[in-house]
PDB file of N, CA and C in Angstrom:
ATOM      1  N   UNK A   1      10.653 -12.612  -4.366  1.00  0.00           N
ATOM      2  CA  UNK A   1      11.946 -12.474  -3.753  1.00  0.00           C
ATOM      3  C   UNK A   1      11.754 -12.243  -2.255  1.00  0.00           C
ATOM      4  N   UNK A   2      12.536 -13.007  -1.720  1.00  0.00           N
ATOM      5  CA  UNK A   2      11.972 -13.109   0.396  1.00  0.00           C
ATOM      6  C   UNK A   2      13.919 -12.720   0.449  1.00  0.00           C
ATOM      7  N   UNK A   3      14.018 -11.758   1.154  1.00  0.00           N
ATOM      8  CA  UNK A   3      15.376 -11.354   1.849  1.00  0.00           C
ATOM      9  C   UNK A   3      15.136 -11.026   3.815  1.00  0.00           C
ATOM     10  N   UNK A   4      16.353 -11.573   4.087  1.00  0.00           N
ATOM     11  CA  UNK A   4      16.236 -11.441   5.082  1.00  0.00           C
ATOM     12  C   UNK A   4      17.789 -10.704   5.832  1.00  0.00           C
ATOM     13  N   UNK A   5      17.781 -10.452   7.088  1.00  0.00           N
ATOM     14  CA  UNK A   5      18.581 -10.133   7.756  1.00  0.00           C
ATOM     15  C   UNK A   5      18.676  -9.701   9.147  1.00  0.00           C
ATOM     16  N   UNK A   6      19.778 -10.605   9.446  1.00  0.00           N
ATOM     17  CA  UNK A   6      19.336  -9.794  11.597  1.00  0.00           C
ATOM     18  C   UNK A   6      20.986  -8.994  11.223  1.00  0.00           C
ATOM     19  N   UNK A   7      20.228  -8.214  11.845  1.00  0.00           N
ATOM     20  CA  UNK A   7      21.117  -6.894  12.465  1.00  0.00           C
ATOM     21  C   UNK A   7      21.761  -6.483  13.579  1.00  0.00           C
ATOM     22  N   UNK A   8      20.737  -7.572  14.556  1.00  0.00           N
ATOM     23  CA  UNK A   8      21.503  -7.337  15.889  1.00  0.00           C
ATOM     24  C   UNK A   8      20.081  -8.811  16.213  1.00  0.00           C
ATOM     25  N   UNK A   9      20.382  -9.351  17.687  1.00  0.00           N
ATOM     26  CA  UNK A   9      19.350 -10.305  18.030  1.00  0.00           C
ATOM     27  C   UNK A   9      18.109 -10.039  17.893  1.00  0.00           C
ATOM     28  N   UNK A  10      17.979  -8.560  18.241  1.00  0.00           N
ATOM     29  CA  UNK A  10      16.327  -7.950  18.849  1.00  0.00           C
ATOM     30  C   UNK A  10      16.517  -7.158  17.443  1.00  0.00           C
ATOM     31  N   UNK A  11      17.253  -6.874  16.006  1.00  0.00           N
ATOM     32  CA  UNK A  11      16.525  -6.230  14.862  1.00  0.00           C
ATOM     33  C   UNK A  11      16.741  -7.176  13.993  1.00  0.00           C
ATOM     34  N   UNK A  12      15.360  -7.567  13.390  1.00  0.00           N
ATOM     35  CA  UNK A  12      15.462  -8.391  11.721  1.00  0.00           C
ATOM     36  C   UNK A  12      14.339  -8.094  11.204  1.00  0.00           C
ATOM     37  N   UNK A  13      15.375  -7.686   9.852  1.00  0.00           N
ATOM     38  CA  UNK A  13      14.382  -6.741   8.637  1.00  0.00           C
ATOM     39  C   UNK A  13      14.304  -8.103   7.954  1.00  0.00           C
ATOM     40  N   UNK A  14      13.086  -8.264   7.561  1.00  0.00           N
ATOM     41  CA  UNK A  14      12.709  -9.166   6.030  1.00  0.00           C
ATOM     42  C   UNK A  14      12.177  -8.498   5.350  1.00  0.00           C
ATOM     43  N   UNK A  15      12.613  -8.899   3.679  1.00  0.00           N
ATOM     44  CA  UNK A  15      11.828  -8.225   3.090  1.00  0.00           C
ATOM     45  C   UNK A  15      11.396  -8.865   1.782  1.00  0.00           C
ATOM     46  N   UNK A  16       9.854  -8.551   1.895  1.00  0.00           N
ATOM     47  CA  UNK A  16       8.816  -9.374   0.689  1.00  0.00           C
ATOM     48  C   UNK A  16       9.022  -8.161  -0.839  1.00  0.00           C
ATOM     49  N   UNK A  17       9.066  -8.473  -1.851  1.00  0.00           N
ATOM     50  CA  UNK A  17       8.956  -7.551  -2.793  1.00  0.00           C
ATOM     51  C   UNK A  17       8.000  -8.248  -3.642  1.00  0.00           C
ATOM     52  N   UNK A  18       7.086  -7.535  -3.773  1.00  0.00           N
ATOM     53  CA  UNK A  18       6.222  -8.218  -5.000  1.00  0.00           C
ATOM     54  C   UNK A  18       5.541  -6.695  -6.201  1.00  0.00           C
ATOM     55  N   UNK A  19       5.332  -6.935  -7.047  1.00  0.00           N
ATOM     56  CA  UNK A  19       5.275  -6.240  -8.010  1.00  0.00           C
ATOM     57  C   UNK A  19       3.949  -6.721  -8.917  1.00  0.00           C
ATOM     58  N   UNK A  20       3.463  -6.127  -9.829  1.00  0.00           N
ATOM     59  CA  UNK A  20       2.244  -5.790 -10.600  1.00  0.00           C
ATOM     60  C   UNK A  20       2.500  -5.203 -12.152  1.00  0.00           C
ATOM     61  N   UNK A  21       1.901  -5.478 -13.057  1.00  0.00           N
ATOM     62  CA  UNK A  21       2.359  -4.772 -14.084  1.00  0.00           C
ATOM     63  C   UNK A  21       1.648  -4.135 -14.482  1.00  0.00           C
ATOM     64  N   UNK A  22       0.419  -3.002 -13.568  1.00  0.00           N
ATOM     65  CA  UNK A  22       0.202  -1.687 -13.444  1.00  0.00           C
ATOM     66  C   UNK A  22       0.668  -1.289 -12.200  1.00  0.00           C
ATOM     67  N   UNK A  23       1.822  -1.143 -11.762  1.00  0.00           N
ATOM     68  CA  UNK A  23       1.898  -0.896 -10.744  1.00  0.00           C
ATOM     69  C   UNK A  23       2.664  -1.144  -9.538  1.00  0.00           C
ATOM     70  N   UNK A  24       3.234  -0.687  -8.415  1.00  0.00           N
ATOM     71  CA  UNK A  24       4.288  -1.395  -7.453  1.00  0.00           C
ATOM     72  C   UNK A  24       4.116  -1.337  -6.216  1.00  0.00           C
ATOM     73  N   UNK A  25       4.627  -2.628  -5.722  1.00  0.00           N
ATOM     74  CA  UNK A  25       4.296  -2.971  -4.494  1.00  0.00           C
ATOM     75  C   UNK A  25       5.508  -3.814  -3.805  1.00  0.00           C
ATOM     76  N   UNK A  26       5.706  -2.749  -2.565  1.00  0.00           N
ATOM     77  CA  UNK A  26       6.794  -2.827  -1.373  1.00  0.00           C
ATOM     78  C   UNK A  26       6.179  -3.477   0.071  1.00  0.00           C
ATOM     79  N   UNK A  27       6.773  -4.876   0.618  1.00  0.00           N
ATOM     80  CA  UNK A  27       6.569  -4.746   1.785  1.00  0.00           C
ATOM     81  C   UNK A  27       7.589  -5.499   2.618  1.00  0.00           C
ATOM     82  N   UNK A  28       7.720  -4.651   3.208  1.00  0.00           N
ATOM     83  CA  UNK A  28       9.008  -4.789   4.387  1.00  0.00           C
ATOM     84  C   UNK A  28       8.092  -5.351   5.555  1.00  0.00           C
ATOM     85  N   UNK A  29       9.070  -6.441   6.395  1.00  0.00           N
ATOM     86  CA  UNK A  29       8.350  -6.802   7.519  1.00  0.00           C
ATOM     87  C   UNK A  29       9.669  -6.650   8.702  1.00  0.00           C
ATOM     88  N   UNK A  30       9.476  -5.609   9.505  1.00  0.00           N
ATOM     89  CA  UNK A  30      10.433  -5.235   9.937  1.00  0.00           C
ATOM     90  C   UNK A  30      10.274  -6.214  11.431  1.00  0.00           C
ATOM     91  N   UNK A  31      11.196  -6.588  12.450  1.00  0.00           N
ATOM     92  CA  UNK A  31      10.916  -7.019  13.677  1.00  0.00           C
ATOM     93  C   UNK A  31      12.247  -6.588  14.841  1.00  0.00           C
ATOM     94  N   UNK A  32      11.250  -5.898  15.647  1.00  0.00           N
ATOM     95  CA  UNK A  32      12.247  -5.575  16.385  1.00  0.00           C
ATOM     96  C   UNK A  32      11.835  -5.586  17.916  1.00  0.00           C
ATOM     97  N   UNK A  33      12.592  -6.441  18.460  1.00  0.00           N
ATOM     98  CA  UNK A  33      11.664  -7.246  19.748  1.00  0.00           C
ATOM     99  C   UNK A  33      10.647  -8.148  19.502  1.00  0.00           C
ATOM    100  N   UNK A  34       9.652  -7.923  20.547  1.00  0.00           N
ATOM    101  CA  UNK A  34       8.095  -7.995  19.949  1.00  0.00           C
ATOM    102  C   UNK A  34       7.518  -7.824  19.011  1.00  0.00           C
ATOM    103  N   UNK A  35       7.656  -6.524  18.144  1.00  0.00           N
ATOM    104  CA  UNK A  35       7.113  -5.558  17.464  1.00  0.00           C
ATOM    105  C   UNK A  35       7.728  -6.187  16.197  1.00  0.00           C
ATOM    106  N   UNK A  36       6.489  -6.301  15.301  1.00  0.00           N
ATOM    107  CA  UNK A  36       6.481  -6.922  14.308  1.00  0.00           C
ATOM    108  C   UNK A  36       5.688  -6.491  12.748  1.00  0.00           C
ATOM    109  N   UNK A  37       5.645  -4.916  12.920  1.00  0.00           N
ATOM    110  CA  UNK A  37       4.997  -3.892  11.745  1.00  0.00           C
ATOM    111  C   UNK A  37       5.218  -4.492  10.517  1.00  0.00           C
ATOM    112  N   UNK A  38       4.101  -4.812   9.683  1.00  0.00           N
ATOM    113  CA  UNK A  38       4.433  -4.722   8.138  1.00  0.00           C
ATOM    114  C   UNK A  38       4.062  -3.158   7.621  1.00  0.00           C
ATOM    115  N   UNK A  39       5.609  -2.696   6.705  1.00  0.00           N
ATOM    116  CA  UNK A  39       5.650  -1.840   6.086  1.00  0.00           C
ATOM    117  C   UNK A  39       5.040  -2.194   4.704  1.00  0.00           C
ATOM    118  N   UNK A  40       4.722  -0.685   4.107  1.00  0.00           N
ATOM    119  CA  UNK A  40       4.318  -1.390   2.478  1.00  0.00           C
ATOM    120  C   UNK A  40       4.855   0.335   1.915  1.00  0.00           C
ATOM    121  N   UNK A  41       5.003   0.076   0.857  1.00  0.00           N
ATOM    122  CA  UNK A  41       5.392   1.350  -0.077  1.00  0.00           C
ATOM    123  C   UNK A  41       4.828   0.989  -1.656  1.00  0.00           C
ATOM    124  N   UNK A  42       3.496   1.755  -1.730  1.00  0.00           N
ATOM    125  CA  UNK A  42       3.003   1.341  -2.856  1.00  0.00           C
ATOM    126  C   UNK A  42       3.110   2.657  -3.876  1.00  0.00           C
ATOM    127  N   UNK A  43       2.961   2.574  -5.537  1.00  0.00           N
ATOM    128  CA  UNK A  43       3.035   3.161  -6.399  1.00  0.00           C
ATOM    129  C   UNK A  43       1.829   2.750  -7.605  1.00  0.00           C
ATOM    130  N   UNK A  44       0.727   3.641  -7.186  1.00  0.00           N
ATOM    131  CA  UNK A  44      -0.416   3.083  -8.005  1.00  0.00           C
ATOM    132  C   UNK A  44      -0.763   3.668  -9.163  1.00  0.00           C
ATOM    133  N   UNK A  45      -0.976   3.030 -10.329  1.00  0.00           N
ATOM    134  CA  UNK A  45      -0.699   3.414 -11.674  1.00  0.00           C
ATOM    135  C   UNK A  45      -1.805   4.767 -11.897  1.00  0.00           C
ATOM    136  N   UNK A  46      -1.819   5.593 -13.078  1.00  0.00           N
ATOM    137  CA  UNK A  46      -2.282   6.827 -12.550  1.00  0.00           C
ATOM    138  C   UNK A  46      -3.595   6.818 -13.590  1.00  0.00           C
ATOM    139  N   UNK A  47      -3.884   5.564 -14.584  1.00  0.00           N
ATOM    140  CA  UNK A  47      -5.298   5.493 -15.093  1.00  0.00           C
ATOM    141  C   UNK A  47      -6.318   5.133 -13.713  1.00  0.00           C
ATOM    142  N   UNK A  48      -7.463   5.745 -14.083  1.00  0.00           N
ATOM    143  CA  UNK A  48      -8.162   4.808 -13.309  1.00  0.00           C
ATOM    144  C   UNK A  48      -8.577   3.965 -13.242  1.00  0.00           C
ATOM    145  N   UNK A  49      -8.619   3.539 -14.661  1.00  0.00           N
ATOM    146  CA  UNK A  49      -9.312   1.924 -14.571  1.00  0.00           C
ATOM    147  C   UNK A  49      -8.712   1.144 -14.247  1.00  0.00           C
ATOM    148  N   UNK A  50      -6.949   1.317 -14.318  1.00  0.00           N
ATOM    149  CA  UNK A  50      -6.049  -0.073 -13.413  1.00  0.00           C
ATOM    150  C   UNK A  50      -6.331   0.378 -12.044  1.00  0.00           C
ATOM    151  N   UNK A  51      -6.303   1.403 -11.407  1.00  0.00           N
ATOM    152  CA  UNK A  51      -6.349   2.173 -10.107  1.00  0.00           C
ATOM    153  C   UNK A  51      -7.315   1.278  -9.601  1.00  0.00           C
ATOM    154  N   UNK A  52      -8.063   0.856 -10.032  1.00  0.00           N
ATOM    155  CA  UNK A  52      -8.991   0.018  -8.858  1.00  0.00           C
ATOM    156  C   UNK A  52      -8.879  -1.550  -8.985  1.00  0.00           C
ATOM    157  N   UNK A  53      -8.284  -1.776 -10.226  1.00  0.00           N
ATOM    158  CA  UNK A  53      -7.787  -3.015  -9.977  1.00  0.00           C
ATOM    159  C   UNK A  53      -6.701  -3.519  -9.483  1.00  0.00           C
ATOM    160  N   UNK A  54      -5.699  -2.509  -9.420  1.00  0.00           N
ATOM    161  CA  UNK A  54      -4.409  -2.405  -8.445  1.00  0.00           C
ATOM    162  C   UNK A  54      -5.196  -2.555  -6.915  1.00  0.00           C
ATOM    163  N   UNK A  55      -5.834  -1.999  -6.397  1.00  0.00           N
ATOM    164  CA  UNK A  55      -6.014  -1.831  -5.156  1.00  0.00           C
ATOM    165  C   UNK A  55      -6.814  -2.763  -4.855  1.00  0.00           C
ATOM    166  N   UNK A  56      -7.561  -3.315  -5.359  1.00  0.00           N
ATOM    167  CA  UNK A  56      -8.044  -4.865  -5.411  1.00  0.00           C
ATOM    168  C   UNK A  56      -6.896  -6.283  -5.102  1.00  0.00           C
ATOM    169  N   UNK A  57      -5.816  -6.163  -6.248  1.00  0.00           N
ATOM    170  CA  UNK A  57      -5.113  -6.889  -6.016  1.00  0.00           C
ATOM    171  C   UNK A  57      -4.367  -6.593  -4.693  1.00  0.00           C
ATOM    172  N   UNK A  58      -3.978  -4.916  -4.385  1.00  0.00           N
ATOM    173  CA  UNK A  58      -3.089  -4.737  -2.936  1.00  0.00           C
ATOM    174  C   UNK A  58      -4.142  -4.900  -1.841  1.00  0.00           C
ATOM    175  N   UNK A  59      -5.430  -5.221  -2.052  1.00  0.00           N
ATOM    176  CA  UNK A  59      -6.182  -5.723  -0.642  1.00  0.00           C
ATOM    177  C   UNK A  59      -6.151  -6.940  -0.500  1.00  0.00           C
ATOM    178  N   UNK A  60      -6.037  -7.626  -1.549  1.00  0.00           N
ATOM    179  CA  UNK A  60      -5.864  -9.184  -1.363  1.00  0.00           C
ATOM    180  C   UNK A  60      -4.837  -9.989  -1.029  1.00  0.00           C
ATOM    181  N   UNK A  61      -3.825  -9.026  -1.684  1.00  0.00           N
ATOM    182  CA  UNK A  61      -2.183  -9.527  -0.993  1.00  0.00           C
ATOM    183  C   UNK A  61      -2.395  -8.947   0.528  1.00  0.00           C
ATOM    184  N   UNK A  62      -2.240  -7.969   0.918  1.00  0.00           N
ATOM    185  CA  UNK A  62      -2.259  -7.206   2.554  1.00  0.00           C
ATOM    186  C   UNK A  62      -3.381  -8.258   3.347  1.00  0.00           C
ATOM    187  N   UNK A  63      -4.234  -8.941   2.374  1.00  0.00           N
ATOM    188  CA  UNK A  63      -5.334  -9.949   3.618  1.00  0.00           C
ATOM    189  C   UNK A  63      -4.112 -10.841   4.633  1.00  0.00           C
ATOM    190  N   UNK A  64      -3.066 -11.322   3.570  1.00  0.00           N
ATOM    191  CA  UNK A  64      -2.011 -12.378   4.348  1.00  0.00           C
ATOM    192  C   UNK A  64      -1.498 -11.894   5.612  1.00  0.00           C
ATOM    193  N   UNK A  65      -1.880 -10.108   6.014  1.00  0.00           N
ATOM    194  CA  UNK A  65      -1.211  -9.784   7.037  1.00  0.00           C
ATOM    195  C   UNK A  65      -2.532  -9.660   8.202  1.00  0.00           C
ATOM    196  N   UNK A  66      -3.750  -9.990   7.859  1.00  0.00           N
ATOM    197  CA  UNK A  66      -4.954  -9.239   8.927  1.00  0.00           C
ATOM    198  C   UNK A  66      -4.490  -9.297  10.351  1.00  0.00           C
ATOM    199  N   UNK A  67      -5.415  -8.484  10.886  1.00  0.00           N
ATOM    200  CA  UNK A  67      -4.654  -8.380  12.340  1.00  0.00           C
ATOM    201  C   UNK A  67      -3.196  -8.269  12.993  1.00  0.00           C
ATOM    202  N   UNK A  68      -2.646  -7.443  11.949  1.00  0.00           N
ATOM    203  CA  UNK A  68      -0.856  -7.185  12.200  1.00  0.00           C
ATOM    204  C   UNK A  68      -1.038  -5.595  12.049  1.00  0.00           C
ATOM    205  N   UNK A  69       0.039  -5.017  12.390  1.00  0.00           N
ATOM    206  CA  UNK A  69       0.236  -3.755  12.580  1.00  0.00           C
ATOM    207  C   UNK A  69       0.584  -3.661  10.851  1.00  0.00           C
ATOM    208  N   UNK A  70      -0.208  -2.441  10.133  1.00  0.00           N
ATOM    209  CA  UNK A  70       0.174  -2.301   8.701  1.00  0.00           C
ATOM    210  C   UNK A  70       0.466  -0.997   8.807  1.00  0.00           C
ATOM    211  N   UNK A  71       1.363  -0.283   8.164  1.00  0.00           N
ATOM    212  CA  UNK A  71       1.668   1.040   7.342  1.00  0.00           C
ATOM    213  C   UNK A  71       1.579   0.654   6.126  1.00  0.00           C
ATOM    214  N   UNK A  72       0.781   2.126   5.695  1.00  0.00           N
ATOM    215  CA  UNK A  72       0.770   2.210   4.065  1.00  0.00           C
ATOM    216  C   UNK A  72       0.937   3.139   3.917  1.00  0.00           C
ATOM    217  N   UNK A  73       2.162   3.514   2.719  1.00  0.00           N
ATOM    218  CA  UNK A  73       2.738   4.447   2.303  1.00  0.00           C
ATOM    219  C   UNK A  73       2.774   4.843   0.645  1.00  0.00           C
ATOM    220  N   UNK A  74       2.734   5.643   0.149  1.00  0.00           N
ATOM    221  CA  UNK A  74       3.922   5.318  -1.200  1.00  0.00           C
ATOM    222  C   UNK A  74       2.867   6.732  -1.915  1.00  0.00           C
ATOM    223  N   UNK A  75       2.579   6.408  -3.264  1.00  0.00           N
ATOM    224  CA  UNK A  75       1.967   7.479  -4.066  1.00  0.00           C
ATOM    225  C   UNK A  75       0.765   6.760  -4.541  1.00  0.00           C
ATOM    226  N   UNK A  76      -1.005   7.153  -4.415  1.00  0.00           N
ATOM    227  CA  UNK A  76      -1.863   6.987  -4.750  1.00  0.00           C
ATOM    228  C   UNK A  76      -2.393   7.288  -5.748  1.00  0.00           C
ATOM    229  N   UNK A  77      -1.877   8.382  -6.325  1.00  0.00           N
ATOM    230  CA  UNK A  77      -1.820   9.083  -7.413  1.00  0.00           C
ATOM    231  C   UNK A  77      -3.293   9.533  -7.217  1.00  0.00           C
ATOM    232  N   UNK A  78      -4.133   9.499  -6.313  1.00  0.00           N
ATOM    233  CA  UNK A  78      -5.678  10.303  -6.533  1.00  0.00           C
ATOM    234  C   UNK A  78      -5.973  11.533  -4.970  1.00  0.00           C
ATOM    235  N   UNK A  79      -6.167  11.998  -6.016  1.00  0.00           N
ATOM    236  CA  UNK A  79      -6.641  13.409  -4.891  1.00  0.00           C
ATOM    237  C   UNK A  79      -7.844  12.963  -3.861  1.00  0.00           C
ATOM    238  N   UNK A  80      -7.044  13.516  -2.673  1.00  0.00           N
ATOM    239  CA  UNK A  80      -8.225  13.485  -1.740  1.00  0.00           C
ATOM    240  C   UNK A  80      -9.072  13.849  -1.084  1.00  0.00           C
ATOM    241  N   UNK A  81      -8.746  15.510  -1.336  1.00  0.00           N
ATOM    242  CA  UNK A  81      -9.359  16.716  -1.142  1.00  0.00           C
ATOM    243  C   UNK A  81      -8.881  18.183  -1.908  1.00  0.00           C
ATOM    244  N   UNK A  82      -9.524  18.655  -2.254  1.00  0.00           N
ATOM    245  CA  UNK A  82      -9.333  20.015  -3.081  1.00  0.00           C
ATOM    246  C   UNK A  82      -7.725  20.381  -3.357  1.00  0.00           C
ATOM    247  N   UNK A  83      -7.163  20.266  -2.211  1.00  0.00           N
ATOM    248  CA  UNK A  83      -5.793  20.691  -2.278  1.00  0.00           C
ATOM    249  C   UNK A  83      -4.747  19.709  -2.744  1.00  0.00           C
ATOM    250  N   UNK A  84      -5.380  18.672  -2.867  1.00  0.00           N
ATOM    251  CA  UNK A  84      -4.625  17.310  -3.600  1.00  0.00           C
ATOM    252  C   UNK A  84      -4.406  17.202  -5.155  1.00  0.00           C
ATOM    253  N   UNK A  85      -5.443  18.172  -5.875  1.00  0.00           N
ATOM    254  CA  UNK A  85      -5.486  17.755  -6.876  1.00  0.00           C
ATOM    255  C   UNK A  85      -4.663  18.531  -7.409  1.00  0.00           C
ATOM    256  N   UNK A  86      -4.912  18.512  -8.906  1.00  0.00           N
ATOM    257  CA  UNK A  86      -3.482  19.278 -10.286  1.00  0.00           C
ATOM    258  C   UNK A  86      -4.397  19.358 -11.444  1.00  0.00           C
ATOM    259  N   UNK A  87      -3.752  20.286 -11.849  1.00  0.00           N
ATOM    260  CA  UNK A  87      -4.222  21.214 -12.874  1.00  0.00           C
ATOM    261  C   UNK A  87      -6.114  21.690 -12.332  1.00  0.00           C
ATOM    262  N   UNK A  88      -6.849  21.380 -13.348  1.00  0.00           N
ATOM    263  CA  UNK A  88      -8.132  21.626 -13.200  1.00  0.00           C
ATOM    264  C   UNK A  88      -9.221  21.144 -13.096  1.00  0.00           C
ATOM    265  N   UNK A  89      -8.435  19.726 -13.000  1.00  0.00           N
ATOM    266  CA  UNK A  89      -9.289  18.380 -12.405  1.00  0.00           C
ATOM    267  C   UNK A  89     -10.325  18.257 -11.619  1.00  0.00           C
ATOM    268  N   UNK A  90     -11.477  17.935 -12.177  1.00  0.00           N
ATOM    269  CA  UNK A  90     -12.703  18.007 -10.795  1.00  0.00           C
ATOM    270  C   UNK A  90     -11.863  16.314 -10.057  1.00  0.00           C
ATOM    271  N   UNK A  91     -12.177  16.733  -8.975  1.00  0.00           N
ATOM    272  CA  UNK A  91     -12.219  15.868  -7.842  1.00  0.00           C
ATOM    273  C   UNK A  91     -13.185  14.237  -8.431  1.00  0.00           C
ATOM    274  N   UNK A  92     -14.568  14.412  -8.546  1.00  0.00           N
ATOM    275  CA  UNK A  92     -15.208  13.642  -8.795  1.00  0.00           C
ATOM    276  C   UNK A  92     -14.799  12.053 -10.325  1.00  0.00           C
ATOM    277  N   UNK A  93     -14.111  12.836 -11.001  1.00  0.00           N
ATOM    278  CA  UNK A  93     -13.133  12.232 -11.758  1.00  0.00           C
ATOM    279  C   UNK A  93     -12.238  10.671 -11.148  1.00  0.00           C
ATOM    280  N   UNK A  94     -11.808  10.974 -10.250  1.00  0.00           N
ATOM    281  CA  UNK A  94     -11.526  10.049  -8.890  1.00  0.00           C
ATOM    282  C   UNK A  94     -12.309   9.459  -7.855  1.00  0.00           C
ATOM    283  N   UNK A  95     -14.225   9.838  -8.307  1.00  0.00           N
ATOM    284  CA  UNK A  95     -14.416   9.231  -6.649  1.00  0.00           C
ATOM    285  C   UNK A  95     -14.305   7.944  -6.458  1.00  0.00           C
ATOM    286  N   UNK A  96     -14.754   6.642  -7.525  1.00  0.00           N
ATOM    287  CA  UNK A  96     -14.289   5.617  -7.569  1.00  0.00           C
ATOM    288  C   UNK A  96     -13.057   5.103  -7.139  1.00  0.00           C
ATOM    289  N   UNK A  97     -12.359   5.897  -7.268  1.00  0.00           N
ATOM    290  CA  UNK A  97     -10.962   5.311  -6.778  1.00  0.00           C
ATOM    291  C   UNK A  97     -11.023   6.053  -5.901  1.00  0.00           C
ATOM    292  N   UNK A  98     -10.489   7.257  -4.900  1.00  0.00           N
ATOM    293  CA  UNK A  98     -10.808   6.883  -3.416  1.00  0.00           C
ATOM    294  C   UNK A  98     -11.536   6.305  -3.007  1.00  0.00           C
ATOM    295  N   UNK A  99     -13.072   5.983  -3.505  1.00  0.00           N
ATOM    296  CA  UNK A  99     -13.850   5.102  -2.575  1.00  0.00           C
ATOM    297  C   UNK A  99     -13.253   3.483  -2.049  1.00  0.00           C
ATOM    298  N   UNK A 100     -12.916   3.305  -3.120  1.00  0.00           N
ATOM    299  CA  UNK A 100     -11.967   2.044  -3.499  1.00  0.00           C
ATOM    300  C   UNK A 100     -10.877   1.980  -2.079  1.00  0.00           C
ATOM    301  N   UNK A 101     -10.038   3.010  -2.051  1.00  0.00           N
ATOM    302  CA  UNK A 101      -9.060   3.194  -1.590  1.00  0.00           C
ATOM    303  C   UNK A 101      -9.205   3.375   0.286  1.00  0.00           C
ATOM    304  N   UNK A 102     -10.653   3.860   0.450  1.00  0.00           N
ATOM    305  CA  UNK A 102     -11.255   4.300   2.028  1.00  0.00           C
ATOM    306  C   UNK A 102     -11.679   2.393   2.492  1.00  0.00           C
ATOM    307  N   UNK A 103     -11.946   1.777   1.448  1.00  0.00           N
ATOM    308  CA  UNK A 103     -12.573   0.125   1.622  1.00  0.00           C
ATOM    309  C   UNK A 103     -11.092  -0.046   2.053  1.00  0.00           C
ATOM    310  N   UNK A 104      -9.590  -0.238   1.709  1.00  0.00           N
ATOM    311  CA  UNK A 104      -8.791  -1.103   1.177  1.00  0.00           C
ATOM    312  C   UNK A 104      -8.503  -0.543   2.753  1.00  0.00           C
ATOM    313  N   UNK A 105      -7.762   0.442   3.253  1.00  0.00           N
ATOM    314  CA  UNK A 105      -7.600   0.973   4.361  1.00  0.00           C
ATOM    315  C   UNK A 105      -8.770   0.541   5.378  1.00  0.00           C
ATOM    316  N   UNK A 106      -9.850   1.048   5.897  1.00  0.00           N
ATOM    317  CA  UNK A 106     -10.538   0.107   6.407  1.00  0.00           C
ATOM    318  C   UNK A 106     -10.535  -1.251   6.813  1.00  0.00           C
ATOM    319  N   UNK A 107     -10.120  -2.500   5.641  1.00  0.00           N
ATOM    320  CA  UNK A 107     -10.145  -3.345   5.903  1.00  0.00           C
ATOM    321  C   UNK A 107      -9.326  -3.440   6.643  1.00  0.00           C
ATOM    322  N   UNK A 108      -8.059  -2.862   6.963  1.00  0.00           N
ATOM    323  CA  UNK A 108      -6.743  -3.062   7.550  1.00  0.00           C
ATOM    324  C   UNK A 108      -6.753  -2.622   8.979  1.00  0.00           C
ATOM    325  N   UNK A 109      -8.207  -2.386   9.362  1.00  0.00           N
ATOM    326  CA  UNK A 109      -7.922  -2.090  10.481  1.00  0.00           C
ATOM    327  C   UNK A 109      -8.452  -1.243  11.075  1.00  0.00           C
TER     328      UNK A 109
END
């Protein structure tokens, strides 16, 4: 689904929605002037074994933007330091998937 809209000459929001079935994925390509940010608002499923194949697939979609201004937002669902986590969860439980997650960011820039 591709939506679009100008708002005024110098604001037009488009917006890409694409989706996963572990998982969700938002990206807004906002333009205003010059300035041409892709937004994203992601929701990554909370096993880990989709967790890294989600973020596989959201590095491969986000390649279509390289060298553009990216925000990434949404819920990762993995702890990233001591104070991230819940209940009594070792950390290490997750390192695969942040490691995963420090590559996907990286690439972006």
């Amino acid at each position: 689904m591709t939506w679009q809209q100008t708002v005024t000459p110098n604001f037009v929001l488009k917006l890409n929605n694409k989706s996963r079935v572990n998982g969700k994925i938002l990206i807004l390509r906002v333009q205003i002037n010059d300035l041409r940010p892709v937004c994203t608002d992601i929701y990554t499923p909370n096993d880990s074994r989709f967790q890294i194949i989600f973020i596989g697939q959201l590095q491969n979609l986000l390649q279509q933007f390289s060298g553009e201004n990216i925000i990434v937002g949404g819920d990762l669902n993995s702890p990233f330091a001591e104070d991230d986590k819940e209940e009594d969860r070792d950390l290490f439980s997750k390192k695969s998937v942040v490691g995963e997650i420090k590559v996907l960011l990286s690439s972006l820039g």
